[in-house]
C-alpha atoms as a PDB file:
ATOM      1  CA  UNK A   1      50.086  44.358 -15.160  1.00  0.00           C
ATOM      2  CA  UNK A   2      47.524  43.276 -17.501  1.00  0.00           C
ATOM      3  CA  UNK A   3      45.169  40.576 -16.050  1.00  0.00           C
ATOM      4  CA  UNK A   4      41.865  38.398 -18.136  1.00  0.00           C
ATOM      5  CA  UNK A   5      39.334  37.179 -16.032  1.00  0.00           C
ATOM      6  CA  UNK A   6      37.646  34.144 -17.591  1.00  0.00           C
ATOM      7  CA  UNK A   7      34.366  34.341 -16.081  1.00  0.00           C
ATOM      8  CA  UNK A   8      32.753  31.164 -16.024  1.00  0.00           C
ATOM      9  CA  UNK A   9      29.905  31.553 -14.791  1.00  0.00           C
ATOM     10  CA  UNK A  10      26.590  30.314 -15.873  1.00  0.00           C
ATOM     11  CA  UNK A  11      24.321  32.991 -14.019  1.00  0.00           C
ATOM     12  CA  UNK A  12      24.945  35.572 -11.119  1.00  0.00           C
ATOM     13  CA  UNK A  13      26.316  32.528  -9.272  1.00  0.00           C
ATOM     14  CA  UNK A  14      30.189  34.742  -9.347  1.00  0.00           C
ATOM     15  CA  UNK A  15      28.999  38.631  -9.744  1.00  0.00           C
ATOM     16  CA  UNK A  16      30.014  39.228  -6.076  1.00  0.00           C
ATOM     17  CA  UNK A  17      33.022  37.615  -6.377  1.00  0.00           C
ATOM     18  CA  UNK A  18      33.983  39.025  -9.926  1.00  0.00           C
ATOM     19  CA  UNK A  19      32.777  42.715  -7.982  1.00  0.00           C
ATOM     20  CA  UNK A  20      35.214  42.148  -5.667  1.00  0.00           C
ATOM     21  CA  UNK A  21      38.161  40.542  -7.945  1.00  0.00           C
ATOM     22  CA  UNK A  22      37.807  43.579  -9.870  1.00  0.00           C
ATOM     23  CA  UNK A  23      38.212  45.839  -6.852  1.00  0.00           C
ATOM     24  CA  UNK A  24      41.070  43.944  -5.839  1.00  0.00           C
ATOM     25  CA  UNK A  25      42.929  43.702  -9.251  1.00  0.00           C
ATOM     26  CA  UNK A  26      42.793  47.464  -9.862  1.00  0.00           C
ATOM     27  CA  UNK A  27      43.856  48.137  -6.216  1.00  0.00           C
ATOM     28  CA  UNK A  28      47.069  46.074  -7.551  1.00  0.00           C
ATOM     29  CA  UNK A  29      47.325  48.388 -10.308  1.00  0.00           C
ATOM     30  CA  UNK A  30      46.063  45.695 -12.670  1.00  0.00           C
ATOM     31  CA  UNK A  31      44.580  46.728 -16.326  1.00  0.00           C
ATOM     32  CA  UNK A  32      41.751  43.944 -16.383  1.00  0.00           C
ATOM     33  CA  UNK A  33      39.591  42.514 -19.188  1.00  0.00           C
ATOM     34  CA  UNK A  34      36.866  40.277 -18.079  1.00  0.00           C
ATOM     35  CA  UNK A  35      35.697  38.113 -20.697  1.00  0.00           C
ATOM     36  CA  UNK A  36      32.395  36.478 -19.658  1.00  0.00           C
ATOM     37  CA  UNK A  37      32.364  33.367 -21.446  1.00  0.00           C
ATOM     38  CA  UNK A  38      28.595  32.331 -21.346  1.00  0.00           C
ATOM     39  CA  UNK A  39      28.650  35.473 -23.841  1.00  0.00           C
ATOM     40  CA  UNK A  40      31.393  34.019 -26.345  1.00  0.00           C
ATOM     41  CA  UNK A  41      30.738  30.949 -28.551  1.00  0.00           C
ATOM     42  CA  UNK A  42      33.686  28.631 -28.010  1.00  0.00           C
ATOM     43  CA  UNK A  43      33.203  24.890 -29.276  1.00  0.00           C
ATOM     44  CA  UNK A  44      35.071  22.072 -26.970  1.00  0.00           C
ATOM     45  CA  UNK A  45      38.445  21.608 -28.509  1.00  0.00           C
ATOM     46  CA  UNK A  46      38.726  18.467 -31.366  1.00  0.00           C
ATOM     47  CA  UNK A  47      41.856  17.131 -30.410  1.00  0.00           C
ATOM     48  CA  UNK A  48      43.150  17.168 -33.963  1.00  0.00           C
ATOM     49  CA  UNK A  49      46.549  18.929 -33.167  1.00  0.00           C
ATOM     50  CA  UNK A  50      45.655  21.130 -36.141  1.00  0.00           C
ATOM     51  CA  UNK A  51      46.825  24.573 -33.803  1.00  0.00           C
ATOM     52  CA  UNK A  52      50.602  22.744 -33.767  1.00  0.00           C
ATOM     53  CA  UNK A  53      50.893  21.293 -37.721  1.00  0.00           C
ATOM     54  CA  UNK A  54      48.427  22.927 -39.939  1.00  0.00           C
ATOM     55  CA  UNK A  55      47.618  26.578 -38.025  1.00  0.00           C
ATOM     56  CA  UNK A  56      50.683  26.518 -35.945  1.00  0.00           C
ATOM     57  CA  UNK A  57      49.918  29.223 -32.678  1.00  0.00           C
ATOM     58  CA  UNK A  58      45.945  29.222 -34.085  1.00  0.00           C
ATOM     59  CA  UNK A  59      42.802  26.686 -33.422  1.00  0.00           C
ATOM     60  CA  UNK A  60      41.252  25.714 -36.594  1.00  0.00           C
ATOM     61  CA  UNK A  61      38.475  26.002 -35.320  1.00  0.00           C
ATOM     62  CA  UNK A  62      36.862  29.704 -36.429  1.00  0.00           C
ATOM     63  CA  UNK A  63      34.920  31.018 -33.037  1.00  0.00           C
ATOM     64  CA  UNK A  64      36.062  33.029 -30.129  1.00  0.00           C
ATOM     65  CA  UNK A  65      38.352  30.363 -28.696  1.00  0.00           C
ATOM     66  CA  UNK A  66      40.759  31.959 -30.847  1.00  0.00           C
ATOM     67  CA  UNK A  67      40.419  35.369 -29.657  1.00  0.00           C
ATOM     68  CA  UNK A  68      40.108  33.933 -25.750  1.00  0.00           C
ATOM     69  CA  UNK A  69      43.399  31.988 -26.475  1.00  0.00           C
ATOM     70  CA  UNK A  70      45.130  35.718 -27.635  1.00  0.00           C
ATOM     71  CA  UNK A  71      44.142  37.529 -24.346  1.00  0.00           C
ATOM     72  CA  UNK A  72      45.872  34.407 -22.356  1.00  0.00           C
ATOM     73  CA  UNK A  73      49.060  34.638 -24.761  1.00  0.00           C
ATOM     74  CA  UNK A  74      49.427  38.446 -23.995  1.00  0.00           C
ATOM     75  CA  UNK A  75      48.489  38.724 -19.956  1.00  0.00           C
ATOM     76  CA  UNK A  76      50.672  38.722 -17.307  1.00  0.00           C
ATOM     77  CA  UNK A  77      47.735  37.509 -15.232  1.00  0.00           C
ATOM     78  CA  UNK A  78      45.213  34.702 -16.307  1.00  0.00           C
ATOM     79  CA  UNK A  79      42.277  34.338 -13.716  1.00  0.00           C
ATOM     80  CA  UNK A  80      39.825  31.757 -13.832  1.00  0.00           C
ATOM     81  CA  UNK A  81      36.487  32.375 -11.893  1.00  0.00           C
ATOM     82  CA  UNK A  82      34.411  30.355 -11.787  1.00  0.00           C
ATOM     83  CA  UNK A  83      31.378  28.103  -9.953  1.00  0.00           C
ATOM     84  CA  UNK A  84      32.936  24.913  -8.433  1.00  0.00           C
ATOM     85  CA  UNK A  85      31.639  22.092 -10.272  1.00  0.00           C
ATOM     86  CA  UNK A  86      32.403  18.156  -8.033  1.00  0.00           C
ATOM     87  CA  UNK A  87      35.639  20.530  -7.361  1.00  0.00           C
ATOM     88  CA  UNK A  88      36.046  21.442 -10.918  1.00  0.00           C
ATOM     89  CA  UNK A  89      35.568  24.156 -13.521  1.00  0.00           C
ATOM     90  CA  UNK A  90      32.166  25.488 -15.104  1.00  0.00           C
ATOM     91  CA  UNK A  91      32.089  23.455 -18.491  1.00  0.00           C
ATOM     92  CA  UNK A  92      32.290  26.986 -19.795  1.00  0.00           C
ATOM     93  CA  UNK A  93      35.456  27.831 -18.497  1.00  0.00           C
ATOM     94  CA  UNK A  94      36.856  23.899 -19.367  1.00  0.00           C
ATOM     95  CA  UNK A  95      35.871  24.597 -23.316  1.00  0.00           C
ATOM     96  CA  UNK A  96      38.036  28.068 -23.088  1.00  0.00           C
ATOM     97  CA  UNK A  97      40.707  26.303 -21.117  1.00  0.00           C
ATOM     98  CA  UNK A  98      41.591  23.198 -23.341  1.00  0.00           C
ATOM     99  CA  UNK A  99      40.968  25.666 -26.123  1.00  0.00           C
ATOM    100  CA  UNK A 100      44.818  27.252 -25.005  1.00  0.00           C
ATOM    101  CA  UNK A 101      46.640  24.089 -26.992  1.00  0.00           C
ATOM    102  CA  UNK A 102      47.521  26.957 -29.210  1.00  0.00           C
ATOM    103  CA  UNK A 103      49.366  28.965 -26.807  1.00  0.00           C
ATOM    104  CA  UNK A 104      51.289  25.780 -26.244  1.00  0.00           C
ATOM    105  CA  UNK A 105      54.338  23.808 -27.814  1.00  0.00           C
ATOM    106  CA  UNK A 106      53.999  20.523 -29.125  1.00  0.00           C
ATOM    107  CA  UNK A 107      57.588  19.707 -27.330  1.00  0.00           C
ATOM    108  CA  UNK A 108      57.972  17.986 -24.226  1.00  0.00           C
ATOM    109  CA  UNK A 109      59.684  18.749 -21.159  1.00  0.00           C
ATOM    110  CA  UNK A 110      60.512  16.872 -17.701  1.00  0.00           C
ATOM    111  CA  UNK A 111      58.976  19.023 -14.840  1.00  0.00           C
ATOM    112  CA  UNK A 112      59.167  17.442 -11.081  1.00  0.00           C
ATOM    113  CA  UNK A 113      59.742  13.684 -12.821  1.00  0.00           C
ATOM    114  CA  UNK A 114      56.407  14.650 -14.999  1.00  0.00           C
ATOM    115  CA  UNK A 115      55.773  15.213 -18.657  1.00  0.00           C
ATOM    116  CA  UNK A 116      54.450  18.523 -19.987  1.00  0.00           C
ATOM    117  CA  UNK A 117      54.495  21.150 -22.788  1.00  0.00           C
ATOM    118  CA  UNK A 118      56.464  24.452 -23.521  1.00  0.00           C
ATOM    119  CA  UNK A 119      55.150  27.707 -23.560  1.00  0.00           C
ATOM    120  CA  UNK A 120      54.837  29.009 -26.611  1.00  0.00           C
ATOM    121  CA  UNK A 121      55.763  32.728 -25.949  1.00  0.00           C
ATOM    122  CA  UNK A 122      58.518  34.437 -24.107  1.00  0.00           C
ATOM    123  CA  UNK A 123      56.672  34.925 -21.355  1.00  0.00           C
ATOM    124  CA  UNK A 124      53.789  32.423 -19.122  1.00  0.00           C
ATOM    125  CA  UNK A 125      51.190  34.435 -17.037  1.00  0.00           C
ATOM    126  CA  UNK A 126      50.729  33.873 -13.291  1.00  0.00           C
ATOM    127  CA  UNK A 127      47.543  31.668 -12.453  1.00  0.00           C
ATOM    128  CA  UNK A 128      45.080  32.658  -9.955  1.00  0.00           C
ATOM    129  CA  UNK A 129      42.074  31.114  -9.415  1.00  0.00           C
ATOM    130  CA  UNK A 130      38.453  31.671  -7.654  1.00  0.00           C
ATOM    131  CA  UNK A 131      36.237  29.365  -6.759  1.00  0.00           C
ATOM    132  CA  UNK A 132      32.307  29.827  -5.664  1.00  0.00           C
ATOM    133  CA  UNK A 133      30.333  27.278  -4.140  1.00  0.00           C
ATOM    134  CA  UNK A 134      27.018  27.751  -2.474  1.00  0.00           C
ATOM    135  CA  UNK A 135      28.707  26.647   0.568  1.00  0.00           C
ATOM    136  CA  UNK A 136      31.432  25.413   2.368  1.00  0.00           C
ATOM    137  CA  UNK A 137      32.465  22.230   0.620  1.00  0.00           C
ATOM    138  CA  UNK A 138      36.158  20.913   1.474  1.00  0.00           C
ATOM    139  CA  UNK A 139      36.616  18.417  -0.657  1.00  0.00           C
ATOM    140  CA  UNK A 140      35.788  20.418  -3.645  1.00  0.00           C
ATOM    141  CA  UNK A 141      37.905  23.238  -2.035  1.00  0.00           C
ATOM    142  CA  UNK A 142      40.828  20.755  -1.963  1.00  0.00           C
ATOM    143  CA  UNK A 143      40.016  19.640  -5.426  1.00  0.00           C
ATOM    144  CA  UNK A 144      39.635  23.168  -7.259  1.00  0.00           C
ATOM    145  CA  UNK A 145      42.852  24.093  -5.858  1.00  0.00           C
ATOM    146  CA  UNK A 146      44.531  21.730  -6.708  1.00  0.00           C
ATOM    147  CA  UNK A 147      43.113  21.513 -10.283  1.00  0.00           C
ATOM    148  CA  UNK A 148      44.691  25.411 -10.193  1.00  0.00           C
ATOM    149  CA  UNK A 149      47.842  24.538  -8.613  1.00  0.00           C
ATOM    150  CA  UNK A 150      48.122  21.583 -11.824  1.00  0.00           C
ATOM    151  CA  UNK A 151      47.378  24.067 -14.365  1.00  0.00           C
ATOM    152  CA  UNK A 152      49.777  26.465 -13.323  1.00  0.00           C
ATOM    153  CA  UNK A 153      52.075  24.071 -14.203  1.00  0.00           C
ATOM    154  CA  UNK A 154      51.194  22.911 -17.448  1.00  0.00           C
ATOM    155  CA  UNK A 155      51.213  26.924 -18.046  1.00  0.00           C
ATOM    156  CA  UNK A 156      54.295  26.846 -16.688  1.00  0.00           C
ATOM    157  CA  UNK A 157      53.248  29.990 -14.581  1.00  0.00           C
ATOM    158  CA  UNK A 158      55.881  31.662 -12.168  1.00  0.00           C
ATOM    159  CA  UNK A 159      53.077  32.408  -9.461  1.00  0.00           C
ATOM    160  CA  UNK A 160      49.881  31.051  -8.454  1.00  0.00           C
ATOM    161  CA  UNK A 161      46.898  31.590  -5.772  1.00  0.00           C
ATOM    162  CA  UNK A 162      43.878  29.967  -5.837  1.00  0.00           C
ATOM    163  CA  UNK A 163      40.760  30.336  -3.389  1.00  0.00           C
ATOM    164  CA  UNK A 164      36.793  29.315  -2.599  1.00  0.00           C
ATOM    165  CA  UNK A 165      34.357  31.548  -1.739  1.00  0.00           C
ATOM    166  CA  UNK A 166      31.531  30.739  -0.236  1.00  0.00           C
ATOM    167  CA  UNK A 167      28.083  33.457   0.414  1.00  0.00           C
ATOM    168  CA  UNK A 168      29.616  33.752   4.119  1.00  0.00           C
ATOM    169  CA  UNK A 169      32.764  34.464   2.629  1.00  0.00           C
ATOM    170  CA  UNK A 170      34.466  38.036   3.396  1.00  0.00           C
ATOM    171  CA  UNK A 171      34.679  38.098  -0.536  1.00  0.00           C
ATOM    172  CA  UNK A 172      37.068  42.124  -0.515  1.00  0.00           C
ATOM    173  CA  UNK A 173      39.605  40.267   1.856  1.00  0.00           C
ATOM    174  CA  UNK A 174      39.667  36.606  -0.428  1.00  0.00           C
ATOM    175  CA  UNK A 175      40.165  39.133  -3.346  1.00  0.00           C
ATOM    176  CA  UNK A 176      42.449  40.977  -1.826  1.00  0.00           C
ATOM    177  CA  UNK A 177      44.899  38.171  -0.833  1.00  0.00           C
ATOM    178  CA  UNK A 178      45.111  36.570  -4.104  1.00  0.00           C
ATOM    179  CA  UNK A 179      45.875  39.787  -5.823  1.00  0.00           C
ATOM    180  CA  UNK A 180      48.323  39.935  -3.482  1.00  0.00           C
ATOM    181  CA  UNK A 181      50.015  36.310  -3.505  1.00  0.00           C
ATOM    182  CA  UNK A 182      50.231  36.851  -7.701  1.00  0.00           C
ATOM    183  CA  UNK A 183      51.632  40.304  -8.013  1.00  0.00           C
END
């Protein structure tokens, strides 16, 4: 299985985590590609719809949120690690995120009594996120995952997992288990 890791980290805030994801993922037999987004210029989505009428599957926008929105369109596995942010995603990670229009239709579909997009490709990866806060936090545990748990189904993914870590945390077991739960 081929897995990205967006790593959207700031600093060294995730390295023990993403040490340990990594672990994990190829103890799953996983092929991974981390792509360390503080590292990647990627300018916050315009909103312009350009990716579904004038580029159709491609951002107009030239920078490596094209490339980042590729890897997604051919893993089986999209991780997102990142630091918790008020229970969200690293601003990092949200520019590479809402960069993945491309990847979907402009077409709607009823899902649970709720509006949301097609796929674009044959297949949707499975969703698994990791969380890192300084420490333990609930309500921005209870927030991230279910900020994961919401994106898995605008990506329409057929498995999900999604975790917080905190320095106390046994970070090979969180790993571990959400490798696990996706595969």
């Amino acid at each position: 299985m081929n897995a990205v890791v967006l790593d959207g980290a700031r600093g060294t805030e995730c390295r023990g985590a993403l040490a340990a994801l990594q672990q994990a993922l190829a103890e799953a037999g996983h092929t991974t590609e981390v792509i360390p987004l503080r590292e990647r210029t990627i300018a916050p989505c315009r909103g312009c719809f350009g990716c579904w009428v004038t580029t159709a599957g491609e951002c107009v926008i030239d920078d490596a949120g094209r490339q980042v929105a590729r890897a997604i369109a051919r893993c089986d596995l999209l991780v997102y690690l990142t630091p918790v942010t008020f229970g969200g995603v690293s601003s990092e990670l949200k520019k590479a995120v809402d960069r993945m229009l491309p990847d979907i239709l402009p077409f709607f579909a009823r899902v649970n009594g709720e509006t949301h997009h097609h796929w674009r490709y044959q297949k949707s990866p499975r969703l698994m996120g990791l969380g890192v806060l300084p420490r333990p936090d609930r309500e921005a545990e209870n927030i991230f995952k279910t900020l994961i748990e919401r994106n898995a189904l605008n990506l329409n993914a057929p498995r999900t997992a999604a975790a917080v870590v905190t320095p106390e945390s046994d970070l090979r077991a969180t790993a571990a288990a959400l490798a696990k739960a996706v595969t």
